[in-house]
Structure formats: C-alpha cells, structure tokens
PDB file of N, CA and C in Angstrom:
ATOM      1  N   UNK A   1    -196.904-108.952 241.779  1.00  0.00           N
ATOM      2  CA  UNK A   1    -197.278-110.289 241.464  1.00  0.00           C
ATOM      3  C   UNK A   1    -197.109-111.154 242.733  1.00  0.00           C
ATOM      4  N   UNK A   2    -198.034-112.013 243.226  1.00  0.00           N
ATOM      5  CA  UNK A   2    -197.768-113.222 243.966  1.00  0.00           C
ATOM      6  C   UNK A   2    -197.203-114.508 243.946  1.00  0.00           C
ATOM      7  N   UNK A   3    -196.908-114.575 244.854  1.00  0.00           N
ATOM      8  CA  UNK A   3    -196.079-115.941 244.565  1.00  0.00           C
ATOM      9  C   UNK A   3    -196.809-117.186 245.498  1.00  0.00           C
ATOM     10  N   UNK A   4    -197.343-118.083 244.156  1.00  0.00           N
ATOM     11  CA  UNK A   4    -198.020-119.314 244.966  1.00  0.00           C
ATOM     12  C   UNK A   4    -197.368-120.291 245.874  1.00  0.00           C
ATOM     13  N   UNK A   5    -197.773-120.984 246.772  1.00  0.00           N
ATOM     14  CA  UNK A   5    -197.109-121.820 247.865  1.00  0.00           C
ATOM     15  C   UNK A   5    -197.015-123.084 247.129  1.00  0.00           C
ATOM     16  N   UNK A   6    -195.904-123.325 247.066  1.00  0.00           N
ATOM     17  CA  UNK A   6    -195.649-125.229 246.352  1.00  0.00           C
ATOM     18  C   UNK A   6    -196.437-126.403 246.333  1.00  0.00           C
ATOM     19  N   UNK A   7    -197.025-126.733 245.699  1.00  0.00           N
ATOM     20  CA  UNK A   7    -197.948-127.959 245.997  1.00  0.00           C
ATOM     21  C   UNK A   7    -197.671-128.842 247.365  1.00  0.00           C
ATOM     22  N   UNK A   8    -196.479-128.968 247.207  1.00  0.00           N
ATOM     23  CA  UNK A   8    -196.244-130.276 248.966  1.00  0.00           C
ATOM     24  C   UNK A   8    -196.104-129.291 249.697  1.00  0.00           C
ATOM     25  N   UNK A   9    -196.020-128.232 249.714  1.00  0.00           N
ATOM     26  CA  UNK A   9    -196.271-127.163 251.263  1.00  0.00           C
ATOM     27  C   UNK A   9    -197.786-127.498 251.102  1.00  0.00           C
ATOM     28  N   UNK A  10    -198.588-127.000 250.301  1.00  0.00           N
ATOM     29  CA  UNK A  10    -199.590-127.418 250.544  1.00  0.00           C
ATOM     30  C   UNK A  10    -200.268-128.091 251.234  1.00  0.00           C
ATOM     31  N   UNK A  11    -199.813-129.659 251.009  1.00  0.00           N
ATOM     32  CA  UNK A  11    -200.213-130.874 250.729  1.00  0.00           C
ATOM     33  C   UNK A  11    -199.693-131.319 252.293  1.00  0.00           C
ATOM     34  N   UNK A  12    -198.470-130.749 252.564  1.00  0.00           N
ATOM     35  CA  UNK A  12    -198.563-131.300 253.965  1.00  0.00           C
ATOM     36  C   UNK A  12    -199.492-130.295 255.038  1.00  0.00           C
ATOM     37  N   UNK A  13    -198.890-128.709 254.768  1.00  0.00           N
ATOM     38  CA  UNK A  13    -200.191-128.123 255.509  1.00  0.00           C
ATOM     39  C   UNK A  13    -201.646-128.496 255.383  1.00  0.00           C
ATOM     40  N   UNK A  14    -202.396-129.011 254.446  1.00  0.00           N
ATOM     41  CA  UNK A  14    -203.421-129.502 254.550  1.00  0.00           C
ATOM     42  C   UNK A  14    -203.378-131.326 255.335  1.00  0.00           C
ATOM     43  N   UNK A  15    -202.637-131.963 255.453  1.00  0.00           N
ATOM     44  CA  UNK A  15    -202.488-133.055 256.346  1.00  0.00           C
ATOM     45  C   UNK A  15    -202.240-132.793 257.385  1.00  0.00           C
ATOM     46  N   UNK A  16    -201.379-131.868 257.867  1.00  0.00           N
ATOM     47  CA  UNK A  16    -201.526-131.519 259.384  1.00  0.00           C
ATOM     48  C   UNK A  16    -202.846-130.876 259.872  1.00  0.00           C
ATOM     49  N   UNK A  17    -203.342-129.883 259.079  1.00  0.00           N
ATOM     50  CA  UNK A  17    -204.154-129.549 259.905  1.00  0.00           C
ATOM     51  C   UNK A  17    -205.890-130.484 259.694  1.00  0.00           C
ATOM     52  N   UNK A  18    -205.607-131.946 258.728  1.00  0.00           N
ATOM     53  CA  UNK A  18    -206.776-132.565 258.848  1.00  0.00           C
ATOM     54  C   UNK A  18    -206.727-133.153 260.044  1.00  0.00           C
ATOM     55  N   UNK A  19    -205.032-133.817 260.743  1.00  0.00           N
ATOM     56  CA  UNK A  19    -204.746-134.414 261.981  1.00  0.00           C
ATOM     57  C   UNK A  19    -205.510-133.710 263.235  1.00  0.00           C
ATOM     58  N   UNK A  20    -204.925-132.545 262.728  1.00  0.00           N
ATOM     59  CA  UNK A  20    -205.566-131.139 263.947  1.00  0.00           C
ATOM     60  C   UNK A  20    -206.941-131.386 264.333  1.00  0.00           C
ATOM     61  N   UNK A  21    -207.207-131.529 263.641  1.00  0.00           N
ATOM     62  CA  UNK A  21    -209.020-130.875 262.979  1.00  0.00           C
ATOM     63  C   UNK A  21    -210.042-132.874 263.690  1.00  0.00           C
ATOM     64  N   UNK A  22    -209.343-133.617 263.493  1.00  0.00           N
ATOM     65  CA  UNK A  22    -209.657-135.218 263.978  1.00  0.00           C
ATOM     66  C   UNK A  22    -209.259-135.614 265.014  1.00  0.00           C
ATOM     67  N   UNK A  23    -207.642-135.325 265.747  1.00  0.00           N
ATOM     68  CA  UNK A  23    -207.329-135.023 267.126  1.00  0.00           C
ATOM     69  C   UNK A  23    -207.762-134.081 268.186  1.00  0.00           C
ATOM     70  N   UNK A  24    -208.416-133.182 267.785  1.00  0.00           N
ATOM     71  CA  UNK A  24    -208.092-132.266 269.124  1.00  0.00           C
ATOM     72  C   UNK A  24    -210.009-131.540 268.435  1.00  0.00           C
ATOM     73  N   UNK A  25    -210.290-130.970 266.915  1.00  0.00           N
ATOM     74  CA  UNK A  25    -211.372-130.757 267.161  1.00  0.00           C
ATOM     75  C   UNK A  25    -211.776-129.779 267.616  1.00  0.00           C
ATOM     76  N   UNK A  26    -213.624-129.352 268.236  1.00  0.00           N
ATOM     77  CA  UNK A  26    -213.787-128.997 268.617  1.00  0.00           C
ATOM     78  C   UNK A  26    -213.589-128.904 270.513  1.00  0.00           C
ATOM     79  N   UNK A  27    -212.651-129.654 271.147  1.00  0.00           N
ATOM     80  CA  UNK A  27    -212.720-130.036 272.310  1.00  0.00           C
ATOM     81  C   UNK A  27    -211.366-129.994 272.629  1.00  0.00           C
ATOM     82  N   UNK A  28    -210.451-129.367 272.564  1.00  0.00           N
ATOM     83  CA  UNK A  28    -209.072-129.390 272.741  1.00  0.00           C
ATOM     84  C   UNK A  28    -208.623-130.120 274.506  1.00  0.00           C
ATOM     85  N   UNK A  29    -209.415-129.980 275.326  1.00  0.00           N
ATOM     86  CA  UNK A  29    -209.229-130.752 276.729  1.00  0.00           C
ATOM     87  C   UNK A  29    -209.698-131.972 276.882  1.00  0.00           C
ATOM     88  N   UNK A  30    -210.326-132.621 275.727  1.00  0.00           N
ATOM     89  CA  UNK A  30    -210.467-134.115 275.487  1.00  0.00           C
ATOM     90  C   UNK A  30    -209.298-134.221 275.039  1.00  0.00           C
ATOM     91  N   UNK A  31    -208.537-133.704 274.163  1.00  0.00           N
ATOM     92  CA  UNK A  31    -207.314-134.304 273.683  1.00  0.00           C
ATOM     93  C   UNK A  31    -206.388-134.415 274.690  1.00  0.00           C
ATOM     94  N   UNK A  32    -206.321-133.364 275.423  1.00  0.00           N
ATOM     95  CA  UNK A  32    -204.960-132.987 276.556  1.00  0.00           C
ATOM     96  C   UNK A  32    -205.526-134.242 277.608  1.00  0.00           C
ATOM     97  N   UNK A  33    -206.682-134.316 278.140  1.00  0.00           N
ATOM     98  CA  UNK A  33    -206.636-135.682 278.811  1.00  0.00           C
ATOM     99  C   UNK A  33    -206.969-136.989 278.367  1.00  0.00           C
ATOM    100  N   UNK A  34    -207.246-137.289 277.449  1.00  0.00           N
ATOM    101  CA  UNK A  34    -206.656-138.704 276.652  1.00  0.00           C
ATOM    102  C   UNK A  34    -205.093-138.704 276.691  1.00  0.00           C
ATOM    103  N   UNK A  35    -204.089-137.658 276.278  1.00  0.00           N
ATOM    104  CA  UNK A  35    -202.945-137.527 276.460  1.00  0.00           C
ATOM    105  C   UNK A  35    -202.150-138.006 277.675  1.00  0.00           C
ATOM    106  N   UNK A  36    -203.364-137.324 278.950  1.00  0.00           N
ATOM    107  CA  UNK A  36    -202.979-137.631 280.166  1.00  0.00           C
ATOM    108  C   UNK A  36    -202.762-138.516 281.102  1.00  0.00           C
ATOM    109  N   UNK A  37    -204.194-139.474 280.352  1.00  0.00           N
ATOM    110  CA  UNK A  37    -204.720-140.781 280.854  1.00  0.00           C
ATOM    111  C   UNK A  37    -203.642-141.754 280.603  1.00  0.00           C
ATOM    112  N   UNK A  38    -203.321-141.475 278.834  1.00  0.00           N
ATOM    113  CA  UNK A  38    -202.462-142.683 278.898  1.00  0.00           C
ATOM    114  C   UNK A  38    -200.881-142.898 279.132  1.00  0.00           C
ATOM    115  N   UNK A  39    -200.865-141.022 279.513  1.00  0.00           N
ATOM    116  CA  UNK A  39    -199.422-141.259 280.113  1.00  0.00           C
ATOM    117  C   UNK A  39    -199.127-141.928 281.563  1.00  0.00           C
ATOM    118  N   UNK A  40    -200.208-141.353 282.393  1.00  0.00           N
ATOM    119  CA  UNK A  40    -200.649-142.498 283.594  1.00  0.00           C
ATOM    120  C   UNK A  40    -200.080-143.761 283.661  1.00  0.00           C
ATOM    121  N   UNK A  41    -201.456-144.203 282.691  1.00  0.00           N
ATOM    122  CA  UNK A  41    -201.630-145.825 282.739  1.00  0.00           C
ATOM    123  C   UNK A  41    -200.455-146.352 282.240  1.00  0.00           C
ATOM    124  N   UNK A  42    -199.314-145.519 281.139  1.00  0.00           N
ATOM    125  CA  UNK A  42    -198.467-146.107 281.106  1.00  0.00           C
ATOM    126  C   UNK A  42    -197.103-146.020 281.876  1.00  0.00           C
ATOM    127  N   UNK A  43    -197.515-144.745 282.733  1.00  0.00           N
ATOM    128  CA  UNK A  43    -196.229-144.481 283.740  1.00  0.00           C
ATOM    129  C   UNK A  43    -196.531-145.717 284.632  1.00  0.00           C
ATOM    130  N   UNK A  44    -197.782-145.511 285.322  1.00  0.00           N
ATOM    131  CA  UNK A  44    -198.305-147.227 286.221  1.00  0.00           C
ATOM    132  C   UNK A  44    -197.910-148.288 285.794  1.00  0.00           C
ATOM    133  N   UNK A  45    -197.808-148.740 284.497  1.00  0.00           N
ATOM    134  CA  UNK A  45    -197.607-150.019 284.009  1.00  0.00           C
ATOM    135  C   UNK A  45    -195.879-150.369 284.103  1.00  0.00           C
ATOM    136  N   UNK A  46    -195.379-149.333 283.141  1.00  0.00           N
ATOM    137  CA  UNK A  46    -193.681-148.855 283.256  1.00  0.00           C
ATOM    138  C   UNK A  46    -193.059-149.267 284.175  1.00  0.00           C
ATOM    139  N   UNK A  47    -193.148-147.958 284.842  1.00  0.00           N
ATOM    140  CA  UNK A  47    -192.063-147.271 286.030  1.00  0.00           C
ATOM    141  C   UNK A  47    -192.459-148.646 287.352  1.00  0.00           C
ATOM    142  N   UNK A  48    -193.927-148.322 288.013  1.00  0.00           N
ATOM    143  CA  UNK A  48    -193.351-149.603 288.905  1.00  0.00           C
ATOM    144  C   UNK A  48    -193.681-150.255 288.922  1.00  0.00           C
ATOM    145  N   UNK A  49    -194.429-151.467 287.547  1.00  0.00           N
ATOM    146  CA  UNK A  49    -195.160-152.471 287.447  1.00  0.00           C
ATOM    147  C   UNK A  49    -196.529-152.350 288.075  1.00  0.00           C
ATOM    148  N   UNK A  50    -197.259-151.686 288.193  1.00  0.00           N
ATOM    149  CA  UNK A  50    -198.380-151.697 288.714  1.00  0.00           C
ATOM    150  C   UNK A  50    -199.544-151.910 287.575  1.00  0.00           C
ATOM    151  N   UNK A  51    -199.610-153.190 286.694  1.00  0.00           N
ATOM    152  CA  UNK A  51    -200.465-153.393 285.945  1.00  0.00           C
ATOM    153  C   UNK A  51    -202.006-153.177 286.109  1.00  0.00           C
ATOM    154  N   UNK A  52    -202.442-154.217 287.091  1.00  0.00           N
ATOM    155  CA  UNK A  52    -203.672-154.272 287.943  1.00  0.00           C
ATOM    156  C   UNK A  52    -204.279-152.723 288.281  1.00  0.00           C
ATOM    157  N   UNK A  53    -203.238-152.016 288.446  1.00  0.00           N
ATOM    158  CA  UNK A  53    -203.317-150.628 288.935  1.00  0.00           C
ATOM    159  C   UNK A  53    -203.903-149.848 287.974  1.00  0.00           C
ATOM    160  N   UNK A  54    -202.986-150.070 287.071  1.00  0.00           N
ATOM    161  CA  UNK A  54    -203.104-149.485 285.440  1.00  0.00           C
ATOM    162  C   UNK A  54    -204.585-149.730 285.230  1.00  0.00           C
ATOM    163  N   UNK A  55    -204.978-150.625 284.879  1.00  0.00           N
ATOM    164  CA  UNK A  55    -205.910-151.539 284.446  1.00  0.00           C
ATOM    165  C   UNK A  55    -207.411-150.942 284.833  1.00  0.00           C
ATOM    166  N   UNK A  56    -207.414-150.239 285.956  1.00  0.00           N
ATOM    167  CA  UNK A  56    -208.444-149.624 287.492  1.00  0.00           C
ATOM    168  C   UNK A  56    -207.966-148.593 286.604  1.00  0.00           C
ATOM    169  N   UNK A  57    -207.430-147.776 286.558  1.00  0.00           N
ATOM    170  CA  UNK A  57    -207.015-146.392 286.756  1.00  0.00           C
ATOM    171  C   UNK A  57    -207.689-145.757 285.496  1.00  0.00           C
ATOM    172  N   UNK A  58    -207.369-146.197 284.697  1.00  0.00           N
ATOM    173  CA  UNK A  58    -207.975-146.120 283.351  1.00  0.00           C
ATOM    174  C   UNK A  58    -209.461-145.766 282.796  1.00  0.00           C
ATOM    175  N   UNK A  59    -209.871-146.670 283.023  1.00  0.00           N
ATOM    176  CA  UNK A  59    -211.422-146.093 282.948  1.00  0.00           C
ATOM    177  C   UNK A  59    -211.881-145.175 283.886  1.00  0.00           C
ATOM    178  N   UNK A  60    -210.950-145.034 285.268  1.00  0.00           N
ATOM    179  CA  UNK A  60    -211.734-143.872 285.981  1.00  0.00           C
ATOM    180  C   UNK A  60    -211.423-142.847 285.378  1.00  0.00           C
ATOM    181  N   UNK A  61    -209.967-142.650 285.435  1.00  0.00           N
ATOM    182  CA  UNK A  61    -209.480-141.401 285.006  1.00  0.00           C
ATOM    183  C   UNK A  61    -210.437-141.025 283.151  1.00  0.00           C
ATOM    184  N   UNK A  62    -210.770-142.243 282.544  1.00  0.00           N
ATOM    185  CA  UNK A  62    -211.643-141.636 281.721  1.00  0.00           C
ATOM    186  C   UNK A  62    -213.206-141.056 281.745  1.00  0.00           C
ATOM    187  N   UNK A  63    -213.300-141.549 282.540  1.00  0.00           N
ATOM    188  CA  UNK A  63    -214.589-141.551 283.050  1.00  0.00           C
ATOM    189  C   UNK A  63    -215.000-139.966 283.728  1.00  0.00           C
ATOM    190  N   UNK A  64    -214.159-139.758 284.123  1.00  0.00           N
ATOM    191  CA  UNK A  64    -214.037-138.311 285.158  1.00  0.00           C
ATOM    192  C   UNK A  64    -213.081-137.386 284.020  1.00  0.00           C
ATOM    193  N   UNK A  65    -212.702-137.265 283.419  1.00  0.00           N
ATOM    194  CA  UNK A  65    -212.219-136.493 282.036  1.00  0.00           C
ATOM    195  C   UNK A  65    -213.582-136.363 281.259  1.00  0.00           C
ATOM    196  N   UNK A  66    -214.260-137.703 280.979  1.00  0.00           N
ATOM    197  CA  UNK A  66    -216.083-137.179 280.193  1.00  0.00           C
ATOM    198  C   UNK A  66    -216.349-136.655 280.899  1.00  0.00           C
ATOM    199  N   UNK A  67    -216.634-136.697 282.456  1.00  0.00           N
ATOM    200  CA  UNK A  67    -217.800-135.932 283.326  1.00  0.00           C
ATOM    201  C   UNK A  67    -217.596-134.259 283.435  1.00  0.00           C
ATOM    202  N   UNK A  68    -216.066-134.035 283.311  1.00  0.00           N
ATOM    203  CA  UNK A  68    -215.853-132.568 283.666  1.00  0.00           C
ATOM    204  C   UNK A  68    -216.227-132.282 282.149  1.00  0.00           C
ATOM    205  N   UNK A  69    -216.010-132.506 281.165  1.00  0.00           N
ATOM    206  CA  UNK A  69    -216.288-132.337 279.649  1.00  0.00           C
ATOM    207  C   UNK A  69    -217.809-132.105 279.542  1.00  0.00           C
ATOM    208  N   UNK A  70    -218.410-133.060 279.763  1.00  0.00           N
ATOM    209  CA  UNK A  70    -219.972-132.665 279.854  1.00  0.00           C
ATOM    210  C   UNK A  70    -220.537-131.674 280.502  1.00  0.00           C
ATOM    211  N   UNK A  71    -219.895-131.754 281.727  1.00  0.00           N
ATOM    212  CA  UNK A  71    -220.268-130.245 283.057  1.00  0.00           C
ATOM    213  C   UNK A  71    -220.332-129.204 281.854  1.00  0.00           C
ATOM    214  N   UNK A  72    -218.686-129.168 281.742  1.00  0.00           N
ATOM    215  CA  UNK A  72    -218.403-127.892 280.838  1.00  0.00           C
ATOM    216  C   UNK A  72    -219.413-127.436 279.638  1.00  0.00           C
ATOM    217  N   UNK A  73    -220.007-128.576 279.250  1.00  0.00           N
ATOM    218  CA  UNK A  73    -220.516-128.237 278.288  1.00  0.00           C
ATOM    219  C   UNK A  73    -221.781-127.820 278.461  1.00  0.00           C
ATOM    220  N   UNK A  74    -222.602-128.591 279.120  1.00  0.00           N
ATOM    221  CA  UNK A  74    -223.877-128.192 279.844  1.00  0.00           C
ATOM    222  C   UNK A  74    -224.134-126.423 280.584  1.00  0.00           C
ATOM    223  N   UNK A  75    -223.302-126.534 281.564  1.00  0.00           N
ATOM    224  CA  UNK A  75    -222.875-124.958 281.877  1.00  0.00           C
ATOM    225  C   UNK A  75    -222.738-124.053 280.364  1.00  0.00           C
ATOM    226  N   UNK A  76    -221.953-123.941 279.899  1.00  0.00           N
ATOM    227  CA  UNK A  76    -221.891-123.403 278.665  1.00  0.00           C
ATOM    228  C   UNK A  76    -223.416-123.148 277.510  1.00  0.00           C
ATOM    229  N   UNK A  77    -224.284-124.269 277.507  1.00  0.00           N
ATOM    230  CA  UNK A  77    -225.043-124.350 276.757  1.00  0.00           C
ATOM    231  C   UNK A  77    -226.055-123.569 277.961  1.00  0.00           C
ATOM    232  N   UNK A  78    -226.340-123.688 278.984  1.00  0.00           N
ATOM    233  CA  UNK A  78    -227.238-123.017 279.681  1.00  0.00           C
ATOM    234  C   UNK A  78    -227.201-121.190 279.814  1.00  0.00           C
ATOM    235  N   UNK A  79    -225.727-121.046 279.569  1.00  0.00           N
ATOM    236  CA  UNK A  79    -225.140-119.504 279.785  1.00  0.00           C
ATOM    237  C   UNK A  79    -225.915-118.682 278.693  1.00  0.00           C
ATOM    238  N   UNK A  80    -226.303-119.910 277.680  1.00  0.00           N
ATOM    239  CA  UNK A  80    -226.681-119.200 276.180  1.00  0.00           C
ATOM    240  C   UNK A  80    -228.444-119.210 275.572  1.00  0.00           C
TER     241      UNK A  80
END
C-alpha cells in the first residue's frame, strides 16, 4: 500500500515550485544576472555611496545581461 504526501507538503511543494517556474523559468541566467545586477547597484549604492554610479551602472549592466541572452539564443536557434 502507498502512502499519500500530506496536503501542506503538497501545497507548499506546489508554491515553491510555481516561484521556480516565474523566477528563473525557462532562462535560468536571466535570473542569476538580475541577481547580479542588483547586488552591484546595491553594493555601489551601500558600501561607498556611489549613487550616481549606481544609477549608470544599472541599465548597462542590464542591458549587456539581454544582449548575451539574445546572442545565446539566436546561436542556439540557428544550430537547429
């Protein structure tokens, strides 16, 4: 005989992995650099006041996180 898994095991394994599934996705290195970006912008802002800095840094560093994302993807779609 089996033994069923508890409704709130359930209930949270199915909430974590909807988080999973809306965070990270099909693209798991969009997540790791959104992660990255805003540890940056907030180490810049933090550690030595460099707001203005922050402020710049941000959209590049996002900007160049899409571009390698797209490469990747383009390459990939051409391989096939």
């Amino acid at each position: 005989m089996t033994k069923q898994t508890p409704l709130v095991i359930r209930l949270i394994k199915g909430f974590a992995l909807f988080w999973w599934d809306f965070l990270v996705g099909d693209t798991p290195e969009l997540f790791i650099a959104a992660l990255v970006v805003i540890a940056v912008a907030a180490w810049l802002s933090e550690s030595i006041h460099a707001n203005t800095t922050a402020v710049v840094v941000l959209p590049v560093l996002v900007i160049a996180a899409l571009t390698v994302s797209v490469r990747r993807a383009v390459s990939a779609a051409r391989r096939k």
